[in-house]
N, C-alpha and C. Protein backbone atom coordinates (compact mmCIF):
# COMPACT_ATOMS: atom_id res chain seq x y z
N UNK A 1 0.83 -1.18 0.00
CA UNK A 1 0.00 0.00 0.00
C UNK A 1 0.87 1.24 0.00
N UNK A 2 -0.04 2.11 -0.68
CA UNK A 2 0.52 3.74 -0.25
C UNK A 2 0.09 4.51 -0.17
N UNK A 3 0.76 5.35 0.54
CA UNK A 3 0.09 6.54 0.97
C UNK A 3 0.47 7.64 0.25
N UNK A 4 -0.83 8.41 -0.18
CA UNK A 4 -0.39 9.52 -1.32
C UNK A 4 -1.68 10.90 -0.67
N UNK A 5 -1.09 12.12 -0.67
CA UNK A 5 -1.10 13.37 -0.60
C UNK A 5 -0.90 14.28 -1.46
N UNK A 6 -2.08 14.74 -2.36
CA UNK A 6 -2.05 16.12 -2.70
C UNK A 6 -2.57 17.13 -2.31
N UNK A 7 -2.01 18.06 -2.01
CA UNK A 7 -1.93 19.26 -1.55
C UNK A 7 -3.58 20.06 -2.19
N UNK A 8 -3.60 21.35 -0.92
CA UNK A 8 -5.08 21.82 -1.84
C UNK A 8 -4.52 22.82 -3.04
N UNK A 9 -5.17 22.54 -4.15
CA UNK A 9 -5.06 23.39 -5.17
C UNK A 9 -4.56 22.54 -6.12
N UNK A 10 -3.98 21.60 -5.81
CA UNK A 10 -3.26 20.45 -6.95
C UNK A 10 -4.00 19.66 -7.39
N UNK A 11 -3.26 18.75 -8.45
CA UNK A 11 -3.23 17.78 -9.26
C UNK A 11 -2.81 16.70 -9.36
N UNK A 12 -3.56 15.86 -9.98
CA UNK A 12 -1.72 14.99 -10.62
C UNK A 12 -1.25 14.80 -11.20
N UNK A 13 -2.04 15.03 -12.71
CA UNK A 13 -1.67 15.81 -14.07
C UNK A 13 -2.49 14.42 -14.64
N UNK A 14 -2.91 14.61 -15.80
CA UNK A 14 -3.31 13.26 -16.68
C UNK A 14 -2.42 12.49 -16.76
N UNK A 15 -2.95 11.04 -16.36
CA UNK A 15 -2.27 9.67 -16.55
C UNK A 15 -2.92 8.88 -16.79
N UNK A 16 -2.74 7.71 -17.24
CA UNK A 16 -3.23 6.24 -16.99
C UNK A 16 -2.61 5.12 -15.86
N UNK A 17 -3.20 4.24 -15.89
CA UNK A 17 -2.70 2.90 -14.79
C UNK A 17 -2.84 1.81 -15.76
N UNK A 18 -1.64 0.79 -16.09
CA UNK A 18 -1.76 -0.31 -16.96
C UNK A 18 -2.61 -1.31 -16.15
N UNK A 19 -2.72 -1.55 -15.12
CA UNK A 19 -3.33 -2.59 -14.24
C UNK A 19 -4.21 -1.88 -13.02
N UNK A 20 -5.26 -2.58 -12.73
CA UNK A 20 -6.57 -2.41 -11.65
C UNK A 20 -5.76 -1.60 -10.43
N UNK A 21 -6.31 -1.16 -9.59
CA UNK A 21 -5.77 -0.85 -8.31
C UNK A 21 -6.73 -0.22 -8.05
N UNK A 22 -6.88 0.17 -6.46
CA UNK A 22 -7.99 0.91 -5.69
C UNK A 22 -7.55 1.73 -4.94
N UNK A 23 -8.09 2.96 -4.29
CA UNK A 23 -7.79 3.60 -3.27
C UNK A 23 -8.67 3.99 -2.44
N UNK A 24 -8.36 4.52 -1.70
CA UNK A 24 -9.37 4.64 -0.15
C UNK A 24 -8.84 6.26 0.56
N UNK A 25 -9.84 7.29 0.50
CA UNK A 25 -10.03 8.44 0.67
C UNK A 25 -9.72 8.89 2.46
N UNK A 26 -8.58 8.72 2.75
CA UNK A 26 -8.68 9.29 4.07
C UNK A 26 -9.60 10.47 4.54
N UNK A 27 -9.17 11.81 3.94
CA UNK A 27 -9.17 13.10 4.30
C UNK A 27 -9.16 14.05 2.79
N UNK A 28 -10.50 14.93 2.82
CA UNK A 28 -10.90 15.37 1.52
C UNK A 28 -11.55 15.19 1.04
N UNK A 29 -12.02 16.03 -0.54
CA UNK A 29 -12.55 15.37 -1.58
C UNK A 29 -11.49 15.92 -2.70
N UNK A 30 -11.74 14.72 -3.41
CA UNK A 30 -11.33 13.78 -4.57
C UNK A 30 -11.85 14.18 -6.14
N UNK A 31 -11.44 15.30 -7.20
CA UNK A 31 -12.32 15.06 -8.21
C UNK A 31 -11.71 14.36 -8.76
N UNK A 32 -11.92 13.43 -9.88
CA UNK A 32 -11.34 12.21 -10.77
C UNK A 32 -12.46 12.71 -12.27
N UNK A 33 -11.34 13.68 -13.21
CA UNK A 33 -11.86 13.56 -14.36
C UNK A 33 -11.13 12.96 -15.57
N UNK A 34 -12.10 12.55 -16.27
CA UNK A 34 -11.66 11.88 -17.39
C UNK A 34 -11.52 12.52 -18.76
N UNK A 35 -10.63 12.20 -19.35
CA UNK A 35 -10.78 13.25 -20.77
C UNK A 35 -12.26 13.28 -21.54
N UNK A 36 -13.08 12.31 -21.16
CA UNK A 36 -14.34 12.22 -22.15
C UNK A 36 -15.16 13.32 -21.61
N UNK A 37 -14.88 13.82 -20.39
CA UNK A 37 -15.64 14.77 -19.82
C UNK A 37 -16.57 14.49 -18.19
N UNK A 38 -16.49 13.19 -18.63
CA UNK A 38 -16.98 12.50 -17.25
C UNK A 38 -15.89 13.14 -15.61
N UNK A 39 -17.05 13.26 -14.15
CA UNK A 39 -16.23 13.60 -13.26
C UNK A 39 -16.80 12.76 -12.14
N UNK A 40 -16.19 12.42 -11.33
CA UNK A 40 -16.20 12.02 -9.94
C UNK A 40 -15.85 12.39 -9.00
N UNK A 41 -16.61 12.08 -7.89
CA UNK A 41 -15.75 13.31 -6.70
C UNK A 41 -16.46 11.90 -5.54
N UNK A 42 -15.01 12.08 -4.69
CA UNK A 42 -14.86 11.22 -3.54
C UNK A 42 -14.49 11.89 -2.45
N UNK A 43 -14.90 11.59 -1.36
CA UNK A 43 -15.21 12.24 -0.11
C UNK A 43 -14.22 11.13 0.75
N UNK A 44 -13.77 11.58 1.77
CA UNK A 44 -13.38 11.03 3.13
C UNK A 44 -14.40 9.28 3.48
N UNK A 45 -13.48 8.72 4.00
CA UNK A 45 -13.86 7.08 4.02
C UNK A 45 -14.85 6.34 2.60
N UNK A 46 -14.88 7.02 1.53
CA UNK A 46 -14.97 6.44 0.19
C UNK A 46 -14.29 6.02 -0.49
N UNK A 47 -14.23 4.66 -1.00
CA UNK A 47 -13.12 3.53 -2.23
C UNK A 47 -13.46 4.06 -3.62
N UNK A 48 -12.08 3.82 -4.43
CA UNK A 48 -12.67 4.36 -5.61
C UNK A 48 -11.55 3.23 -6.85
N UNK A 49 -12.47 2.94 -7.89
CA UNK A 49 -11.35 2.24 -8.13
C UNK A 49 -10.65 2.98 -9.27
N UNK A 50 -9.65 2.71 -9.32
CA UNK A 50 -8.72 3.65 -10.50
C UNK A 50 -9.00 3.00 -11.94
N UNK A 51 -8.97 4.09 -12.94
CA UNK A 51 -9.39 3.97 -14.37
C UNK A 51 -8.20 2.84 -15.06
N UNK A 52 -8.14 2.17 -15.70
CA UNK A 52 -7.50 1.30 -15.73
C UNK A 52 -7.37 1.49 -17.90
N UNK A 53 -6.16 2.56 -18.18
CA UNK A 53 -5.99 2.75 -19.75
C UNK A 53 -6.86 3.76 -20.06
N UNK A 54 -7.33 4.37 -19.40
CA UNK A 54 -8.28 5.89 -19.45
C UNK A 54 -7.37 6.90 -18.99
N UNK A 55 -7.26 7.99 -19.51
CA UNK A 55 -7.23 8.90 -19.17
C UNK A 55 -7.12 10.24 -18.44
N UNK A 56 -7.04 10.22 -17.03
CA UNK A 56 -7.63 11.03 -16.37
C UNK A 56 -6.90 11.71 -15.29
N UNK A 57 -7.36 12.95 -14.02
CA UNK A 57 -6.77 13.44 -13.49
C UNK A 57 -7.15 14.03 -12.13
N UNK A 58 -6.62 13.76 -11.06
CA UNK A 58 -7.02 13.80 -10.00
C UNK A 58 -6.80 15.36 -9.15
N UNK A 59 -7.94 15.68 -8.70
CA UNK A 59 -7.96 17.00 -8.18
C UNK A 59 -8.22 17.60 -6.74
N UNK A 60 -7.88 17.97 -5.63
CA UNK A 60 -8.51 18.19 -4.99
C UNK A 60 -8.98 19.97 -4.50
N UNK A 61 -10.20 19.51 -4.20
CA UNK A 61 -11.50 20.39 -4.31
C UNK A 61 -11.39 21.09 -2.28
N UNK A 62 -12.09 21.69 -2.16
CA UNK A 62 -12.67 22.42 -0.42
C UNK A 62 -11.27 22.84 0.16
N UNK A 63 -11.73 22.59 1.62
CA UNK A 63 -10.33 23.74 2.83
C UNK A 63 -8.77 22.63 3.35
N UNK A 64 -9.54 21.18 2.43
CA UNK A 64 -8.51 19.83 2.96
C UNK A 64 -7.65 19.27 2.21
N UNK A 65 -6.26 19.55 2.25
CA UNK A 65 -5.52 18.51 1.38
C UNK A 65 -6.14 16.82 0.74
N UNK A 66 -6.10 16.44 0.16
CA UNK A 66 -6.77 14.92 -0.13
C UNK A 66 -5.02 14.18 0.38
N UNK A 67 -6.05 13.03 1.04
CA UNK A 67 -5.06 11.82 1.80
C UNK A 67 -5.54 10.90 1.53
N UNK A 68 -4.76 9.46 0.76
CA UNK A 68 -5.40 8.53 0.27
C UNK A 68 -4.48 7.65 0.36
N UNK A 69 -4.75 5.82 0.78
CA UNK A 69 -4.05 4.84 0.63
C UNK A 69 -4.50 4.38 -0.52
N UNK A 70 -3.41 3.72 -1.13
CA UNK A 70 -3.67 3.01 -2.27
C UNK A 70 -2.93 1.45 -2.15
């Protein structure tokens, strides 16, 4: 597992993941957009599973850094 932190106002820039993986929302919310236009937003003690050859880019949103195990 790991533990990953972005800061408020950040990113993580567009990427993909070659293989499945999940994460789990400590602290924050979470937007997760995709280039098609699609968005998601994850909150504190919510799983999310990562896009797997998509696209996309992780944001965080409100007054809380986002804290997440993966």
């Amino acid at each position: 597992m790991l533990r990953v932190e972005i800061p408020l106002g950040r990113e993580t820039g567009w990427h993909t993941h070659p293989v499945p993986s999940f994460a789990y929302v400590i602290s924050g919310t979470l937007t997760v957009a995709s280039k098609d236009g699609r968005q998601l937003r994850f909150t504190a003690s919510q799983c999310l599973a990562e896009s797997v050859d998509v696209l996309h880019d992780g944001k965080t949103l409100g007054a809380t850094p986002v804290e997440q195990s993966r």
